[in-house]
N, C-alpha and C. Protein backbone atom coordinates (compact mmCIF):
# COMPACT_ATOMS: atom_id res chain seq x y z
N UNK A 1 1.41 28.29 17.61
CA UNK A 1 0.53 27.48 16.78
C UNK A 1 1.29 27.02 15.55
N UNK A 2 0.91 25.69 15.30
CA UNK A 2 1.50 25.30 14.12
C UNK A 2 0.67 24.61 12.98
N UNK A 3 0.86 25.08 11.82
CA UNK A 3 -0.34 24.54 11.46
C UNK A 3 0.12 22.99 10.10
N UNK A 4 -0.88 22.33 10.19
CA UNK A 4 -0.47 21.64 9.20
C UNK A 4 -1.04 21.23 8.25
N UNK A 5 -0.85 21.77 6.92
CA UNK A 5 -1.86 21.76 5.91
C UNK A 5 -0.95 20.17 4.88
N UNK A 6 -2.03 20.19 3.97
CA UNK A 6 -1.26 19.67 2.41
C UNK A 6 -2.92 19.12 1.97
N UNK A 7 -2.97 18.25 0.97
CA UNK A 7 -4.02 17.46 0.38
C UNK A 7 -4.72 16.71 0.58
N UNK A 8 -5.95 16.71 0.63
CA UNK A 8 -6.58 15.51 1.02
C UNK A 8 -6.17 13.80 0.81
N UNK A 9 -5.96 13.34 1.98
CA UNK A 9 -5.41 11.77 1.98
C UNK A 9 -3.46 11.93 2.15
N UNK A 10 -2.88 13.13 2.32
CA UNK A 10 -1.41 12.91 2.04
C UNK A 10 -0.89 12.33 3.37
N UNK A 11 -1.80 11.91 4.68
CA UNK A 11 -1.44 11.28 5.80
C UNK A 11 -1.36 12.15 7.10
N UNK A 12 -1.77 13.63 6.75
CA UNK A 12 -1.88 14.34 7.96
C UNK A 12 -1.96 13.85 9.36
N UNK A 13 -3.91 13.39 9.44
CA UNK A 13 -4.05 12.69 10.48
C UNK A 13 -3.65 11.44 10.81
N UNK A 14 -3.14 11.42 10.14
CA UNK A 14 -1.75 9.57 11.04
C UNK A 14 -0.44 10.39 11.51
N UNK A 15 0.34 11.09 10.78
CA UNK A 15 1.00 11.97 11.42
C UNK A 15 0.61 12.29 12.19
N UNK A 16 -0.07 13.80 13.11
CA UNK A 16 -0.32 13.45 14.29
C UNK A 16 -0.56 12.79 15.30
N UNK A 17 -1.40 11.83 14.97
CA UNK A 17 -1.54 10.73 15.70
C UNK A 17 -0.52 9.89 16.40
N UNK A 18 0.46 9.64 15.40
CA UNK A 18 1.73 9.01 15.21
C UNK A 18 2.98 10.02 16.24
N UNK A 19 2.85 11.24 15.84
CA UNK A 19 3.56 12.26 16.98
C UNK A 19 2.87 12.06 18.27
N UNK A 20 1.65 12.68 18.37
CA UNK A 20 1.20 12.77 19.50
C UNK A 20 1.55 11.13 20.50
N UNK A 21 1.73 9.79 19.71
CA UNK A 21 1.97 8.71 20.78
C UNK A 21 3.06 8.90 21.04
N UNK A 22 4.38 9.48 20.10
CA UNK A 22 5.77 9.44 20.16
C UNK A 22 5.98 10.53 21.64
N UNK A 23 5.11 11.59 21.24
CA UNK A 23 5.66 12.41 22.65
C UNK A 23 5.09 11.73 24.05
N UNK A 24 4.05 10.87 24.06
CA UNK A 24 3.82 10.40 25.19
C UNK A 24 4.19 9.18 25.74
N UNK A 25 5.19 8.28 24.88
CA UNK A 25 5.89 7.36 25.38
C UNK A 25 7.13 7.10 24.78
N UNK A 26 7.77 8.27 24.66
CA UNK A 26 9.29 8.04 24.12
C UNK A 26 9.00 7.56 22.89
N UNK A 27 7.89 7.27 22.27
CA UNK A 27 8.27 6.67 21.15
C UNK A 27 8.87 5.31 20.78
N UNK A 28 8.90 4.50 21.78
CA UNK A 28 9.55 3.23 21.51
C UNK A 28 9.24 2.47 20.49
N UNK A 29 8.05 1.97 20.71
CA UNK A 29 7.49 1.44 19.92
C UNK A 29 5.84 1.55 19.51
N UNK A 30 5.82 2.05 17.89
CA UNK A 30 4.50 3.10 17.66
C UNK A 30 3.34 2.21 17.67
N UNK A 31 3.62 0.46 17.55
CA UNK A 31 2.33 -0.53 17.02
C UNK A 31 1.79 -0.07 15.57
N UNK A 32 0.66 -0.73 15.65
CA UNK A 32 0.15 -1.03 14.56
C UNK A 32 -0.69 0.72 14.24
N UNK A 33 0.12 1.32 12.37
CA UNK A 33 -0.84 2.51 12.60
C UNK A 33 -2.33 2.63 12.87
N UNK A 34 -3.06 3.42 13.37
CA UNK A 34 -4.38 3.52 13.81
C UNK A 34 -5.01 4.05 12.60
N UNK A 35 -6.47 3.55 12.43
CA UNK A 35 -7.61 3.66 11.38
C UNK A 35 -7.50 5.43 11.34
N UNK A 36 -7.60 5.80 10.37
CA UNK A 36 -8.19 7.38 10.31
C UNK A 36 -8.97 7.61 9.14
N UNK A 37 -9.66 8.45 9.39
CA UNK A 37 -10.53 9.22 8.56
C UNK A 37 -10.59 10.39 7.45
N UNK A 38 -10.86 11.22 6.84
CA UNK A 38 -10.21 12.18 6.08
C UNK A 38 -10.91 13.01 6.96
N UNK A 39 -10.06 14.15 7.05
CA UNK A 39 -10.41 15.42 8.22
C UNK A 39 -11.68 15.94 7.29
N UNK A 40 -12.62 16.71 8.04
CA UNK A 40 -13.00 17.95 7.58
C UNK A 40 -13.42 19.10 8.64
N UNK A 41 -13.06 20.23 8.31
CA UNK A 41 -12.88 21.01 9.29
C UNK A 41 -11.67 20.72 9.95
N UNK A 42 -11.25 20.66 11.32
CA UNK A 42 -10.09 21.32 12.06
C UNK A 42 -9.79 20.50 12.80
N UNK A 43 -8.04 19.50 13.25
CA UNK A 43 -7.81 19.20 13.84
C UNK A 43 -7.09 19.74 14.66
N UNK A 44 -7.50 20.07 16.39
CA UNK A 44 -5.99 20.51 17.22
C UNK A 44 -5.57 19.73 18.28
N UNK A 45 -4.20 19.50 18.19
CA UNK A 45 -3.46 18.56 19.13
C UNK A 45 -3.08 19.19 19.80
N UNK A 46 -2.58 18.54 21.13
CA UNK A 46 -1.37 19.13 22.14
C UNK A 46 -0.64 18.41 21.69
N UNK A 47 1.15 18.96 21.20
CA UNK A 47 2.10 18.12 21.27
C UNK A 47 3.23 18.48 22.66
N UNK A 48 3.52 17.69 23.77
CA UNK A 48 4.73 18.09 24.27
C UNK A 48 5.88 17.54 24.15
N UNK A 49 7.02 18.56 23.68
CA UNK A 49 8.31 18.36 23.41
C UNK A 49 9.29 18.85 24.43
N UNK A 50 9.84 18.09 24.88
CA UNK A 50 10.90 18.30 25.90
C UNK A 50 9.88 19.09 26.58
N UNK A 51 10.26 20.78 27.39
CA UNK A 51 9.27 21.60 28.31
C UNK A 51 8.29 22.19 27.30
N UNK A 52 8.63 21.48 26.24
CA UNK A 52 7.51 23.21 25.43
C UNK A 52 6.37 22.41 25.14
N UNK A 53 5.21 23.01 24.90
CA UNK A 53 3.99 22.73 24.51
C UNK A 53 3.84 23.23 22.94
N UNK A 54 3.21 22.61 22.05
CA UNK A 54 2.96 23.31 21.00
C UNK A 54 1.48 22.64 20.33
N UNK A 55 0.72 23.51 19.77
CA UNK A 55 -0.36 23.20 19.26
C UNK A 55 -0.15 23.18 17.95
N UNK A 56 -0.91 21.83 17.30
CA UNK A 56 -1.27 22.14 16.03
C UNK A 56 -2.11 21.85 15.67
N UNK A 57 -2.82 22.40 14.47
CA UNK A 57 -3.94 22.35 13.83
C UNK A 57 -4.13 22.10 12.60
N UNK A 58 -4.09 20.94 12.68
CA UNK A 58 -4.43 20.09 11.17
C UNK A 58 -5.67 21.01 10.14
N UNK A 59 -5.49 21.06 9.07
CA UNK A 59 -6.69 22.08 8.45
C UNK A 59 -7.02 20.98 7.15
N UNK A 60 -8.57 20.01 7.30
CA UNK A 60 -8.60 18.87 6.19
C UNK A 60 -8.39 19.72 4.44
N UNK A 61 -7.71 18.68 3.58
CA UNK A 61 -7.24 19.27 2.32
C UNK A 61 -8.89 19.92 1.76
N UNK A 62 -9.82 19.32 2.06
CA UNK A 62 -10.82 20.45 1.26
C UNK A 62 -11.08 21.66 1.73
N UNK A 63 -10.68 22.23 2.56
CA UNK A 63 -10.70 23.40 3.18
C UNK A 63 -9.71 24.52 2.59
N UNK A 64 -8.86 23.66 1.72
CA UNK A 64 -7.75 24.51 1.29
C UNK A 64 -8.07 26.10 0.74
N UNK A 65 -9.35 26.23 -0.10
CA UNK A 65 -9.45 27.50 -0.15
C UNK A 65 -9.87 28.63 1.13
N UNK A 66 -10.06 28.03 2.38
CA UNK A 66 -10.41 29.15 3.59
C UNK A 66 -8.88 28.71 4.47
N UNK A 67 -8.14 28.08 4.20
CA UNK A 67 -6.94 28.36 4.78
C UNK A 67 -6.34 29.68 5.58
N UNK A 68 -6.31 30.39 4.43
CA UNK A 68 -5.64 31.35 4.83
C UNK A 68 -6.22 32.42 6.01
N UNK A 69 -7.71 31.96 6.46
CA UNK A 69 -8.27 32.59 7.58
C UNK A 69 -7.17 31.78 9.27
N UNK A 70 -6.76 30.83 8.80
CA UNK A 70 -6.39 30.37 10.00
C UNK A 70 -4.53 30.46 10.24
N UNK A 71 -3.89 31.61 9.11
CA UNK A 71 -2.48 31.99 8.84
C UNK A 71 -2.40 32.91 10.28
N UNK A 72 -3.31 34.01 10.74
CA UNK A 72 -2.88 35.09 11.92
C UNK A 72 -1.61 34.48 12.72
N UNK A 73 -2.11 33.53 13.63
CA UNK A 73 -1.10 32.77 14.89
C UNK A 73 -0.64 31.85 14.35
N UNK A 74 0.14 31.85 13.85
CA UNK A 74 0.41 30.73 13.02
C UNK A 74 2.33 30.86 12.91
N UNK A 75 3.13 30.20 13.85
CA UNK A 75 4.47 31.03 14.02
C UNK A 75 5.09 29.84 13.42
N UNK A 76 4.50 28.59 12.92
CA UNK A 76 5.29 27.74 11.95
C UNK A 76 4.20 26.39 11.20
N UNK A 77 4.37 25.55 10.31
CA UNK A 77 3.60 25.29 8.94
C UNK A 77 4.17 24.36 8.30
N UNK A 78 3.84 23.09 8.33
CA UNK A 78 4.05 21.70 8.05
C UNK A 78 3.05 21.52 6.73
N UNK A 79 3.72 21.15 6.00
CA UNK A 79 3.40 21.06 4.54
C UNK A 79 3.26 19.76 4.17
N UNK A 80 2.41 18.88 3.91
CA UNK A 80 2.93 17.29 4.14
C UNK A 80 2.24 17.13 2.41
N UNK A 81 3.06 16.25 1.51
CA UNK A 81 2.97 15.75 0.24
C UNK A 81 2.80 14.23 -0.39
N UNK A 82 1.88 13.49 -0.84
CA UNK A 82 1.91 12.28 -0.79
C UNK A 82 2.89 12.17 -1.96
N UNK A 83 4.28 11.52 -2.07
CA UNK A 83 5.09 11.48 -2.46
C UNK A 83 5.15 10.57 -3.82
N UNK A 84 3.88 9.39 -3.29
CA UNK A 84 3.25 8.25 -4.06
C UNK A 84 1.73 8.78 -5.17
N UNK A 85 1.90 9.67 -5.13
CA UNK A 85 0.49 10.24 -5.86
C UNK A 85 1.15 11.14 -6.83
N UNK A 86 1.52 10.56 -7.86
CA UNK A 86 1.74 11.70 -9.02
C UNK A 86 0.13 13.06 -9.54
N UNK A 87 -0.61 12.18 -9.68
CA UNK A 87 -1.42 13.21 -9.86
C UNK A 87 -1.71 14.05 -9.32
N UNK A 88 -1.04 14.46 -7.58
CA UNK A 88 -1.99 15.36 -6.72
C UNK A 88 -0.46 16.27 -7.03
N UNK A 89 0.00 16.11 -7.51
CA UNK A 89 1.62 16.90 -7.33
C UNK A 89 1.36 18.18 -7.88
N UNK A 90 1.11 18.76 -9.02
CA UNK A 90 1.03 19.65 -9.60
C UNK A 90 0.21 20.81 -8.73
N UNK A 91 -1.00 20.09 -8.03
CA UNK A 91 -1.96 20.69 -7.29
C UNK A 91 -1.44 21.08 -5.57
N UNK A 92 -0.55 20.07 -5.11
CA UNK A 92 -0.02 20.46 -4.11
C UNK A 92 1.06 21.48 -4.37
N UNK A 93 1.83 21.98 -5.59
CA UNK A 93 2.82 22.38 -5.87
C UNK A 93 2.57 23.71 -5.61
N UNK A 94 1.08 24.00 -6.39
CA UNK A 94 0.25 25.53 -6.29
C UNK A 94 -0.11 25.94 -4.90
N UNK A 95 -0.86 25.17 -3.79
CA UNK A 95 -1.02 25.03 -2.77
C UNK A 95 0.22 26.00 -2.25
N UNK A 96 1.08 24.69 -2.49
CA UNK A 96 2.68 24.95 -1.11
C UNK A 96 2.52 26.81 -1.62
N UNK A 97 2.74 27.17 -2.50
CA UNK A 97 3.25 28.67 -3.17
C UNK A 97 2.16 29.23 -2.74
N UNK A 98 1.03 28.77 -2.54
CA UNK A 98 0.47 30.14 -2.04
C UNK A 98 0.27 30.23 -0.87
N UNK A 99 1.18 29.41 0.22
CA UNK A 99 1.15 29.02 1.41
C UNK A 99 2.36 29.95 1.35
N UNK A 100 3.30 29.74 0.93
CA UNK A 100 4.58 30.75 1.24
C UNK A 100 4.59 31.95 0.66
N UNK A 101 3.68 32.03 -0.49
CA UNK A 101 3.47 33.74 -0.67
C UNK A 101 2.12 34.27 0.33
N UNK A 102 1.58 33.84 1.74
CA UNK A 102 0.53 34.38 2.36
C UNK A 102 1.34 35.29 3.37
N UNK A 103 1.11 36.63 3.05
CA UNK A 103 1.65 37.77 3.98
C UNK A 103 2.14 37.50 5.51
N UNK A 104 0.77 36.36 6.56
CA UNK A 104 1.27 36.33 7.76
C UNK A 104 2.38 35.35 7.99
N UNK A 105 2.48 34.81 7.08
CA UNK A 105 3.15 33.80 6.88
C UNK A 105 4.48 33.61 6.54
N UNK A 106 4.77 35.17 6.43
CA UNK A 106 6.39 35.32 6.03
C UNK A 106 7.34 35.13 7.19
N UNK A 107 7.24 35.15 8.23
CA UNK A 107 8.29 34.51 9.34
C UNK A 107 8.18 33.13 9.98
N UNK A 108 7.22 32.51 8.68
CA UNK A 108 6.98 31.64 9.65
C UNK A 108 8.02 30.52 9.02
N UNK A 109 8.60 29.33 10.18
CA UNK A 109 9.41 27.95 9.67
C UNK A 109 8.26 27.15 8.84
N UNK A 110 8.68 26.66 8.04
CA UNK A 110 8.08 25.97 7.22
C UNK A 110 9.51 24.33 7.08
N UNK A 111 7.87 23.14 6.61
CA UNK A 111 8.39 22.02 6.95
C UNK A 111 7.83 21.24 5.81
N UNK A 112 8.51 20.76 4.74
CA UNK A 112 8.26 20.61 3.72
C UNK A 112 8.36 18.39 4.15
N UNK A 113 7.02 17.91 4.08
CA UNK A 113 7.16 16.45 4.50
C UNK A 113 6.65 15.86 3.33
N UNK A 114 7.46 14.95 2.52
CA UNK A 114 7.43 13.77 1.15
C UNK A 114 7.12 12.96 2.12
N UNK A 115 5.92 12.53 2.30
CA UNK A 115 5.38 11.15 2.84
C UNK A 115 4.91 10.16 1.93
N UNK A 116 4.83 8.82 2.80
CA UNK A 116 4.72 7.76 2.07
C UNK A 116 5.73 6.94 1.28
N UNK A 117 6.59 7.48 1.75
CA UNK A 117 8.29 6.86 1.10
C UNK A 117 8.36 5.26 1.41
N UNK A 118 7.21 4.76 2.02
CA UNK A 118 7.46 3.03 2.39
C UNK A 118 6.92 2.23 1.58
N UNK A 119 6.18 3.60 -0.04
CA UNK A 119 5.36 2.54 -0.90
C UNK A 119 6.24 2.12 -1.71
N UNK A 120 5.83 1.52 -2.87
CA UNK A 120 6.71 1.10 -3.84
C UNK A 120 6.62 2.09 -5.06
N UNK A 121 6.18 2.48 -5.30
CA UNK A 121 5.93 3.14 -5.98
C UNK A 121 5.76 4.48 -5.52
N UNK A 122 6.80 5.25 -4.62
CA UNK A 122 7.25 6.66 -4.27
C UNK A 122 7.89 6.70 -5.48
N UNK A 123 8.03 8.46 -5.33
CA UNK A 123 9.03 8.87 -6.17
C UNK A 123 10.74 9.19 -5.49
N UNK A 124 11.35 9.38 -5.63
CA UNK A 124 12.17 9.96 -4.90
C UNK A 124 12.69 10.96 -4.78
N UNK A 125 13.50 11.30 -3.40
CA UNK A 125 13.19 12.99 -3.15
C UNK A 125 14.06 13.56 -3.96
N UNK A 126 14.99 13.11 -4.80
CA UNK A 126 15.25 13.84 -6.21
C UNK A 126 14.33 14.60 -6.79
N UNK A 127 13.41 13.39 -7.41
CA UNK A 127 12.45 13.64 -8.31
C UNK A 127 11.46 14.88 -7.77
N UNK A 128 11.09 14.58 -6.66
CA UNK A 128 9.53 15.60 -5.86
C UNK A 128 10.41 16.92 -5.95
N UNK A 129 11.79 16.64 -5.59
CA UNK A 129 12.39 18.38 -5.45
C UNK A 129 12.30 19.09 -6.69
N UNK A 130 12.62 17.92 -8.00
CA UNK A 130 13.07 18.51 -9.18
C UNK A 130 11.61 18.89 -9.61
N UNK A 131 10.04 17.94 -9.42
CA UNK A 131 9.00 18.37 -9.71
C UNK A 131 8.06 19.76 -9.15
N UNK A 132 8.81 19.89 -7.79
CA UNK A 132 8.66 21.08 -7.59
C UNK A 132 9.04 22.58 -7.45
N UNK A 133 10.58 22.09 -8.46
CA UNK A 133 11.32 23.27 -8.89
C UNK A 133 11.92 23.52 -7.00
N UNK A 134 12.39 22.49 -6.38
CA UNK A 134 12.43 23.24 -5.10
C UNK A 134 13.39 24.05 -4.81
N UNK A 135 14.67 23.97 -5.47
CA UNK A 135 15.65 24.71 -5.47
C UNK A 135 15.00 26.36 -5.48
N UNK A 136 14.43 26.56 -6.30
CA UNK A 136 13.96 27.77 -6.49
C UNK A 136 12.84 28.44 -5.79
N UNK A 137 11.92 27.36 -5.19
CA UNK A 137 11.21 27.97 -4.28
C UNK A 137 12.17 28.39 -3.29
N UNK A 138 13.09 27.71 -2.56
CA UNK A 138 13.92 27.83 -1.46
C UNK A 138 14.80 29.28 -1.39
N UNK A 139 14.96 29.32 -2.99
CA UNK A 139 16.12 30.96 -3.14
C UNK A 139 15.17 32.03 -3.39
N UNK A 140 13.41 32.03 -3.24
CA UNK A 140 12.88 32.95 -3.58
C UNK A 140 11.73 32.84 -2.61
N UNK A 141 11.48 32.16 -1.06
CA UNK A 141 10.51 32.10 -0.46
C UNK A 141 11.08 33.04 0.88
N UNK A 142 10.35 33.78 1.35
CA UNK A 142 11.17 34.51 2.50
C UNK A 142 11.38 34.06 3.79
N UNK A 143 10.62 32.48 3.96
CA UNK A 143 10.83 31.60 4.81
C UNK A 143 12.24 30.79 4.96
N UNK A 144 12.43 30.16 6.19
CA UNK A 144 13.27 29.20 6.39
C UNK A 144 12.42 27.80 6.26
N UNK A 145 12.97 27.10 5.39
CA UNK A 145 12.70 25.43 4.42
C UNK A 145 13.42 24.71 4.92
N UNK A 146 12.49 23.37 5.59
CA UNK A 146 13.07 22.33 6.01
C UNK A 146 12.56 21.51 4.80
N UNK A 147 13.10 20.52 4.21
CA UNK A 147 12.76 19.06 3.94
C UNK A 147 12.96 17.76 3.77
N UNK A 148 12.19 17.20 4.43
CA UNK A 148 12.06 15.52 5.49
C UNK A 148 11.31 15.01 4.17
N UNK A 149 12.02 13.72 4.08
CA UNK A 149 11.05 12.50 3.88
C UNK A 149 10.74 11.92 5.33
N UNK A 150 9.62 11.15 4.90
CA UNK A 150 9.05 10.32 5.77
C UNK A 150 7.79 9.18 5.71
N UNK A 151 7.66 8.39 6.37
CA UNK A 151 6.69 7.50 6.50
C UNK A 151 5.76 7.34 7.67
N UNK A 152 4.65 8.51 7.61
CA UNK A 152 3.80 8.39 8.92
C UNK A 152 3.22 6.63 9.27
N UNK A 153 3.08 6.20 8.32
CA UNK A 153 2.77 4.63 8.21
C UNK A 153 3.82 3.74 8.73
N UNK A 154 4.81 3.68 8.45
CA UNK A 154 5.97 3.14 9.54
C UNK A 154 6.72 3.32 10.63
N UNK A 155 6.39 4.90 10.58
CA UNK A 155 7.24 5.64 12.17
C UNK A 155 8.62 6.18 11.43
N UNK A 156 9.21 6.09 10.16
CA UNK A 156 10.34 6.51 10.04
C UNK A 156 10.14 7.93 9.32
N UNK A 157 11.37 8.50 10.39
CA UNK A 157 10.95 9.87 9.59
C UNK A 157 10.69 10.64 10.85
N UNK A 158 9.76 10.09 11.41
CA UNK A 158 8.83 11.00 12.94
C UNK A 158 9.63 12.00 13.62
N UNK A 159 10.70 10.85 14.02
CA UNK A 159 11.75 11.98 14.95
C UNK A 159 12.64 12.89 14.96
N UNK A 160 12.82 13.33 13.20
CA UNK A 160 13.17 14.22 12.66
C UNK A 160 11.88 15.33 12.58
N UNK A 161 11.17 14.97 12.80
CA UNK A 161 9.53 16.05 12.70
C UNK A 161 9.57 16.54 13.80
N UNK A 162 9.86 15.75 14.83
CA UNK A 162 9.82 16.37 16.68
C UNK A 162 11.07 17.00 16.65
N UNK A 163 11.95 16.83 15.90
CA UNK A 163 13.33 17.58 16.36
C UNK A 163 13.36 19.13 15.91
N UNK A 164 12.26 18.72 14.64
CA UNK A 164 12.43 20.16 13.97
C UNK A 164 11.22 21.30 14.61
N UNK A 165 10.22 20.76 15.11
CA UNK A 165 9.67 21.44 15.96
C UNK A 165 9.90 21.86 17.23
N UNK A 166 10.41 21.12 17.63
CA UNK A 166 11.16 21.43 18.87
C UNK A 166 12.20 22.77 18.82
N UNK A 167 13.00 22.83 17.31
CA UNK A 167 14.27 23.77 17.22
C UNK A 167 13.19 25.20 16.96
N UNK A 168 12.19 24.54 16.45
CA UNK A 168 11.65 26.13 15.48
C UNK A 168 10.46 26.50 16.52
N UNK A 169 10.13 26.32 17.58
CA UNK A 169 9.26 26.98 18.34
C UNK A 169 9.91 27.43 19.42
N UNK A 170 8.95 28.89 19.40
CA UNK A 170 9.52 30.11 20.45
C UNK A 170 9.23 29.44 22.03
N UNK A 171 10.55 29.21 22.53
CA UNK A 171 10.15 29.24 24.30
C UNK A 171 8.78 29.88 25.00
């Protein structure tokens, strides 16, 4: 199980969406992104990658305080950040930390995604690292830290998301 949390509106459900077409047609070409909604309650996908199957479960950003009921099976954790939203930063910052200080959660891969990099007004992944002190989460989280920019809205980015799931889930 993989789960994928962050803030309300940071592009979750287009990300999946956006994966889930990539694994079912190579990905060639994604079209036009599809309408979505803001989650509430629980999204779960099938994704298949190469032979493996993996589930994930989108958890909508207002749910963030019962999160941690859905950490048990949980063997890796996609973190997604609207990169273009200064104001939600501070609040996602607290989030991510108490996502990597949650007990079941200490072996799990973690996938740190700056989305929205196709606006004009992103920050850049300088800046988001330096705003979230990431250096230091990274030398003091007991996880292994990936982090991707990306643009669920354009497709760039995606296939670094399938590659890294693909490496970090158990056969």
């Amino acid at each position: 199980m993989c789960l994928l949390l962050g803030a309300t509106g940071v592009g979750k459900t287009l990300l999946l969406k956006r994966l889930q077409k990539m694994c079912q047609r190579d990905g060639t070409d994604l079209g036009e992104p599809p309408a979505t909604l803001p989650t509430v309650g629980t999204n779960l996908t099938d994704l298949t990658l190469r032979k493996k199957k993996v589930i994930v479960r989108e958890l909508g950003g207002c749910m963030g305080p019962i999160w941690p009921s859905y950490f048990m099976d949980c063997t890796s954790v996609i973190f997604m950040v609207d990169s273009a939203n200064i104001t939600q930063i501070s609040s996602s910052c607290i989030q991510l930390l108490s996502v990597l200080a949650a007990e079941p959660l200490q072996t799990a891969s973690v996938l740190i995604l700056f989305n929205k990099r196709d606006l004009p007004c992103t920050m850049s992944l300088g800046e988001m690292k330096s705003l979230f002190r990431m250096d230091d989460i990274i030398a003091s989280a007991a996880q292994s830290i990936t982090i991707l920019e990306l643009s669920a809205r354009s497709g760039e980015g995606l296939q670094d998301v399938l590659q890294w799931m693909d490496t970090v889930q158990p056969d």
